[in-house]
C-alpha atoms as a PDB file:
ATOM      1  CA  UNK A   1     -33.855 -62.699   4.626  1.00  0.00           C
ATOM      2  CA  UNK A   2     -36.691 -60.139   5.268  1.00  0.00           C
ATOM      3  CA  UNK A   3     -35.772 -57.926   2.236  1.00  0.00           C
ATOM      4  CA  UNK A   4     -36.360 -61.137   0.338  1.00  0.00           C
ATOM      5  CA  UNK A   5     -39.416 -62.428   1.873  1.00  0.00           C
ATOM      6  CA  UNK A   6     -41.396 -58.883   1.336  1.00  0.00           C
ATOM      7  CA  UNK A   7     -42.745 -59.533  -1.944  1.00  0.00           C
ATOM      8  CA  UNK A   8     -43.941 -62.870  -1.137  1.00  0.00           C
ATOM      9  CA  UNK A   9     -45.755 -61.077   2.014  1.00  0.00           C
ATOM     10  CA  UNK A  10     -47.140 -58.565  -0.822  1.00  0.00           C
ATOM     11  CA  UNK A  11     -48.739 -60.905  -2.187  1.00  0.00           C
ATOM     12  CA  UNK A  12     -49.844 -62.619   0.436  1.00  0.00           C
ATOM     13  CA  UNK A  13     -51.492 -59.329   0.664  1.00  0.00           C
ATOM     14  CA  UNK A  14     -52.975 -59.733  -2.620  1.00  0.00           C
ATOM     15  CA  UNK A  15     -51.150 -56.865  -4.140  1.00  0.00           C
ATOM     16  CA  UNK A  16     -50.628 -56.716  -8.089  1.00  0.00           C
ATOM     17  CA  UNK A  17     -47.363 -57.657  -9.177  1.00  0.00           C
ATOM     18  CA  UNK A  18     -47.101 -54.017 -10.107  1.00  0.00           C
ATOM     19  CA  UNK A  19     -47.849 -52.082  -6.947  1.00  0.00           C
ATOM     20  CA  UNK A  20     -45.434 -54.824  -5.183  1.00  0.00           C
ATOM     21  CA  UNK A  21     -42.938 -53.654  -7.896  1.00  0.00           C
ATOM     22  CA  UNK A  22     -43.109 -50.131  -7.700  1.00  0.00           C
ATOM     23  CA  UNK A  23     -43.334 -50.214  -4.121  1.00  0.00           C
ATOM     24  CA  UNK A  24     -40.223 -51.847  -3.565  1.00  0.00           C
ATOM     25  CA  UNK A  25     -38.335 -49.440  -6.624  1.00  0.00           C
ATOM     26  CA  UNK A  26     -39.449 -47.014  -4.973  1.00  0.00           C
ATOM     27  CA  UNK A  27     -38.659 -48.090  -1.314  1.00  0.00           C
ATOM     28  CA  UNK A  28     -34.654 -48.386  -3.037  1.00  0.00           C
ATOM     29  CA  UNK A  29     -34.456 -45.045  -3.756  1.00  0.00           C
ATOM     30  CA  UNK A  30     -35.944 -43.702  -0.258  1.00  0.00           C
ATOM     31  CA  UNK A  31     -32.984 -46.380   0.875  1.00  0.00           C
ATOM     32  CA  UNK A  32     -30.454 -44.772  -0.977  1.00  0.00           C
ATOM     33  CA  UNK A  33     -31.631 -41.428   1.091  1.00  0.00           C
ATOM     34  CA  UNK A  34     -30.632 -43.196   4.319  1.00  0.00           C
ATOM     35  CA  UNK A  35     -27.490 -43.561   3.025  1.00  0.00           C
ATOM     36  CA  UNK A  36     -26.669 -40.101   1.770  1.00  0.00           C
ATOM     37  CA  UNK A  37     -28.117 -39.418   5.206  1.00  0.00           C
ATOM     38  CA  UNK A  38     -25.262 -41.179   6.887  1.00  0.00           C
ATOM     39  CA  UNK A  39     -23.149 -39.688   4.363  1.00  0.00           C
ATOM     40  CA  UNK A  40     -24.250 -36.389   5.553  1.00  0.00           C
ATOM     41  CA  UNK A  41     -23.743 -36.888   9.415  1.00  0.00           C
ATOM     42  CA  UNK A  42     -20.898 -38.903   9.439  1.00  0.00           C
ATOM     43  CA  UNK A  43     -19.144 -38.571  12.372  1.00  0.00           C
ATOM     44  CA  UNK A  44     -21.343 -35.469  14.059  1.00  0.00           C
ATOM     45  CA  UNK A  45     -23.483 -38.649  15.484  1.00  0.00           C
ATOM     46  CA  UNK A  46     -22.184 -41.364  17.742  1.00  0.00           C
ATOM     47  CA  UNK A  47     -21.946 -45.016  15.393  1.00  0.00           C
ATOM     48  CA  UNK A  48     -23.786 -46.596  18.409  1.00  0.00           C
ATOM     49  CA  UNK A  49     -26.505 -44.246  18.508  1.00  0.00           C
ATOM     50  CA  UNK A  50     -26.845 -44.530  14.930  1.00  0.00           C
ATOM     51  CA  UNK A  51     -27.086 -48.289  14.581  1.00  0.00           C
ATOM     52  CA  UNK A  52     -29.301 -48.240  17.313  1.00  0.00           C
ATOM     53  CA  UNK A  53     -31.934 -45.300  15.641  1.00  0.00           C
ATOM     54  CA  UNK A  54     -31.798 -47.609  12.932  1.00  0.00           C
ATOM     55  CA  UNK A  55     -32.583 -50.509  14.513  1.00  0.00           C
ATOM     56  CA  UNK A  56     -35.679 -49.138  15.886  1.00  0.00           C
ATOM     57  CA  UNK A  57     -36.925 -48.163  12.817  1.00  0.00           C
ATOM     58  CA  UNK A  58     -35.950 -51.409  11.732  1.00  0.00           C
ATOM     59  CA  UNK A  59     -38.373 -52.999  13.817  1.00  0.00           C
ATOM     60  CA  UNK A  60     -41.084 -50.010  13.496  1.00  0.00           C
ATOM     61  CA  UNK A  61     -41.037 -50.967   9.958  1.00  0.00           C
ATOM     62  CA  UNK A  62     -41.503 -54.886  10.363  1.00  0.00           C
ATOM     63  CA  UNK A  63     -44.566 -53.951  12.456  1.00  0.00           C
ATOM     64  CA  UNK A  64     -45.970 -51.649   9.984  1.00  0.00           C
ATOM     65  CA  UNK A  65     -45.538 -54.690   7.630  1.00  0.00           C
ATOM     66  CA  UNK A  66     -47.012 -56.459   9.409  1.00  0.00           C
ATOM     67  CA  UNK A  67     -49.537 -55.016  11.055  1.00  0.00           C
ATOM     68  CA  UNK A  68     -51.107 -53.337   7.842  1.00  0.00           C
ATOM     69  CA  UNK A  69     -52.803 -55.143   4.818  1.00  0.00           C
ATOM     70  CA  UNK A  70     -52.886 -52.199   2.270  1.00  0.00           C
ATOM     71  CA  UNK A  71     -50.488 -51.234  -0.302  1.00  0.00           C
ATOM     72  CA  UNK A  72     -50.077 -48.091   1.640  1.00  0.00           C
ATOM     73  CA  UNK A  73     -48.568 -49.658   4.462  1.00  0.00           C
ATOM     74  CA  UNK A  74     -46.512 -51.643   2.488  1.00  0.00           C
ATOM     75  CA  UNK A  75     -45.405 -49.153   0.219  1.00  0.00           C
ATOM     76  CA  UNK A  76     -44.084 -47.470   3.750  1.00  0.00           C
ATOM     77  CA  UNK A  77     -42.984 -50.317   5.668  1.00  0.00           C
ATOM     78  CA  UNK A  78     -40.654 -51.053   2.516  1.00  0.00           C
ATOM     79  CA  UNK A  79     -39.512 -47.543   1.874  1.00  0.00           C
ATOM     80  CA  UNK A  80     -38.926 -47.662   5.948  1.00  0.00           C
ATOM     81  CA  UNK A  81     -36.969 -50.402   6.227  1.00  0.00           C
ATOM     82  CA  UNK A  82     -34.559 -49.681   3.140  1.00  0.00           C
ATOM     83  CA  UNK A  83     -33.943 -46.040   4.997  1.00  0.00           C
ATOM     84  CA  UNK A  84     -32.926 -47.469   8.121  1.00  0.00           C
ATOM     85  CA  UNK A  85     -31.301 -50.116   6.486  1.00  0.00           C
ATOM     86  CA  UNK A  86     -28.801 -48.109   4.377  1.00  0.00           C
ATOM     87  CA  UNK A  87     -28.347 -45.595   7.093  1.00  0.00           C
ATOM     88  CA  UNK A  88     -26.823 -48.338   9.574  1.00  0.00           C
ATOM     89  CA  UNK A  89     -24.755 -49.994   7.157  1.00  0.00           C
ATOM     90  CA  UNK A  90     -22.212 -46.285   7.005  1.00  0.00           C
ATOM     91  CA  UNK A  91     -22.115 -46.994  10.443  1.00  0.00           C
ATOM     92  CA  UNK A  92     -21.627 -50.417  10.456  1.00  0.00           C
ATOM     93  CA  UNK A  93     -18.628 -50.688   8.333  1.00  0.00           C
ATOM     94  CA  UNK A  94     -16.810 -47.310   9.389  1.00  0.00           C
ATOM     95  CA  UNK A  95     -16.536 -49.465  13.175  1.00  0.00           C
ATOM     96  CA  UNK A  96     -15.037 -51.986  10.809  1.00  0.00           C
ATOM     97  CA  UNK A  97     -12.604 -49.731   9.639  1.00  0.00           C
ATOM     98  CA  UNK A  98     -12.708 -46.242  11.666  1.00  0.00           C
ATOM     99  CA  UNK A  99     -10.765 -44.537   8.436  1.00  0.00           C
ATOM    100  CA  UNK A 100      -7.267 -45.502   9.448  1.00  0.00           C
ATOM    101  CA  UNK A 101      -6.997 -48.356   7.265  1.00  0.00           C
ATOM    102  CA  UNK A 102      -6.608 -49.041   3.616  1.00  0.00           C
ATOM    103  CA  UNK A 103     -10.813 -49.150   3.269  1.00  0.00           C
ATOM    104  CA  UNK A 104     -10.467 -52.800   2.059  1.00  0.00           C
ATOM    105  CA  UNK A 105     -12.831 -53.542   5.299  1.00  0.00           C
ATOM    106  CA  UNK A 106     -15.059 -51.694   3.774  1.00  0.00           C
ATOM    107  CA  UNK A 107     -15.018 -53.237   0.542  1.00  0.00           C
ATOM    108  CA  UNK A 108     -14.716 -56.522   2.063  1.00  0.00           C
ATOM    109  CA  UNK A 109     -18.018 -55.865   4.110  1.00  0.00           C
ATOM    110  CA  UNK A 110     -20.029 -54.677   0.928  1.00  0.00           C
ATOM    111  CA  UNK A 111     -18.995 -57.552  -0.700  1.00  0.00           C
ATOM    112  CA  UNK A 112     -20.528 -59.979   2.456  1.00  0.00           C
ATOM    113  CA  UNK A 113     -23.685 -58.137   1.919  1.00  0.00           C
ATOM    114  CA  UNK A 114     -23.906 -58.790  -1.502  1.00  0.00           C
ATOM    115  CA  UNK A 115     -23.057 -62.046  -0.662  1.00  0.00           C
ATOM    116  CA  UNK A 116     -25.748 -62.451   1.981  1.00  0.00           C
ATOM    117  CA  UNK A 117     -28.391 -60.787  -0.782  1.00  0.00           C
ATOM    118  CA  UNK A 118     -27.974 -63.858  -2.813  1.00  0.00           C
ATOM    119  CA  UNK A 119     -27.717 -66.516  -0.076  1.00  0.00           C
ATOM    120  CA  UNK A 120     -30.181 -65.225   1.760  1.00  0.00           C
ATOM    121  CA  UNK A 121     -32.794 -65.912  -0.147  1.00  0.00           C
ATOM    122  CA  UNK A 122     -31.134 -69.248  -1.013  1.00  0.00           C
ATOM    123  CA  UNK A 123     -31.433 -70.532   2.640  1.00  0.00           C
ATOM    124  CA  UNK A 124     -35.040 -68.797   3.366  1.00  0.00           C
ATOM    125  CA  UNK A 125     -36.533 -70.152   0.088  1.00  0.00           C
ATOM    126  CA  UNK A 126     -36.992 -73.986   1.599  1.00  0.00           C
ATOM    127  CA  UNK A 127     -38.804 -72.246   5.130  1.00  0.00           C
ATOM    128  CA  UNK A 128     -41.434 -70.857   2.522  1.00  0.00           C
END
């Protein structure tokens, strides 16, 4: 639910609709770089270590959120969090299915997390 929460935090910020948008385009596309990342590694990197890198900079970026009230820091908390993100869900899903299966594990466990993109949301919205 935090990915979904962020713009509401922008402008709690009182960001522009537009630097919250652009910030969190952009912060996609840095995402997509974490995953290319893991691409990358692959296996030359232990999955535990991995998740666990990612992790941190999970919660580095929730304190940069946090902790800052400019569009800077949001702009890099987002971008942040979308890196480390993407770059523990390779990880993630290859434990699932270590490349000795079919990959449906895989496709299965994309389609939970765009299943958990939607109802996320859906079950934060009443805590806001």
């Amino acid at each position: 639910a935090v990915w979904s929460l962020v713009e509401r935090y922008g402008r709690s910020l009182e960001l522009t609709a537009q630097s919250i948008a652009t910030a969190l385009a952009g912060a996609l596309l840095v995402g997509a770089c974490g995953g290319l990342l893991a691409a990358r590694l692959g296996t030359s990197i232990d999955r535990v270590r991995a998740v666990l890198f990612a992790a941190v900079g999970l919660i580095a970026a929730l304190a940069v959120l946090f902790s800052n009230t400019n569009v800077t820091g949001f702009v890099i908390a987002a971008a942040l969090y979308q890196f480390c993100w993407n770059f523990a869900v390779g990880y993630q899903l290859s434990e699932v299915d270590p490349g000795v299966g079919s990959g449906s594990a895989i496709v299965l466990g994309l389609t939970a997390q765009s299943a958990g993109i939607g109802l996320g949301p859906a079950a934060a919205s009443p805590l806001i």
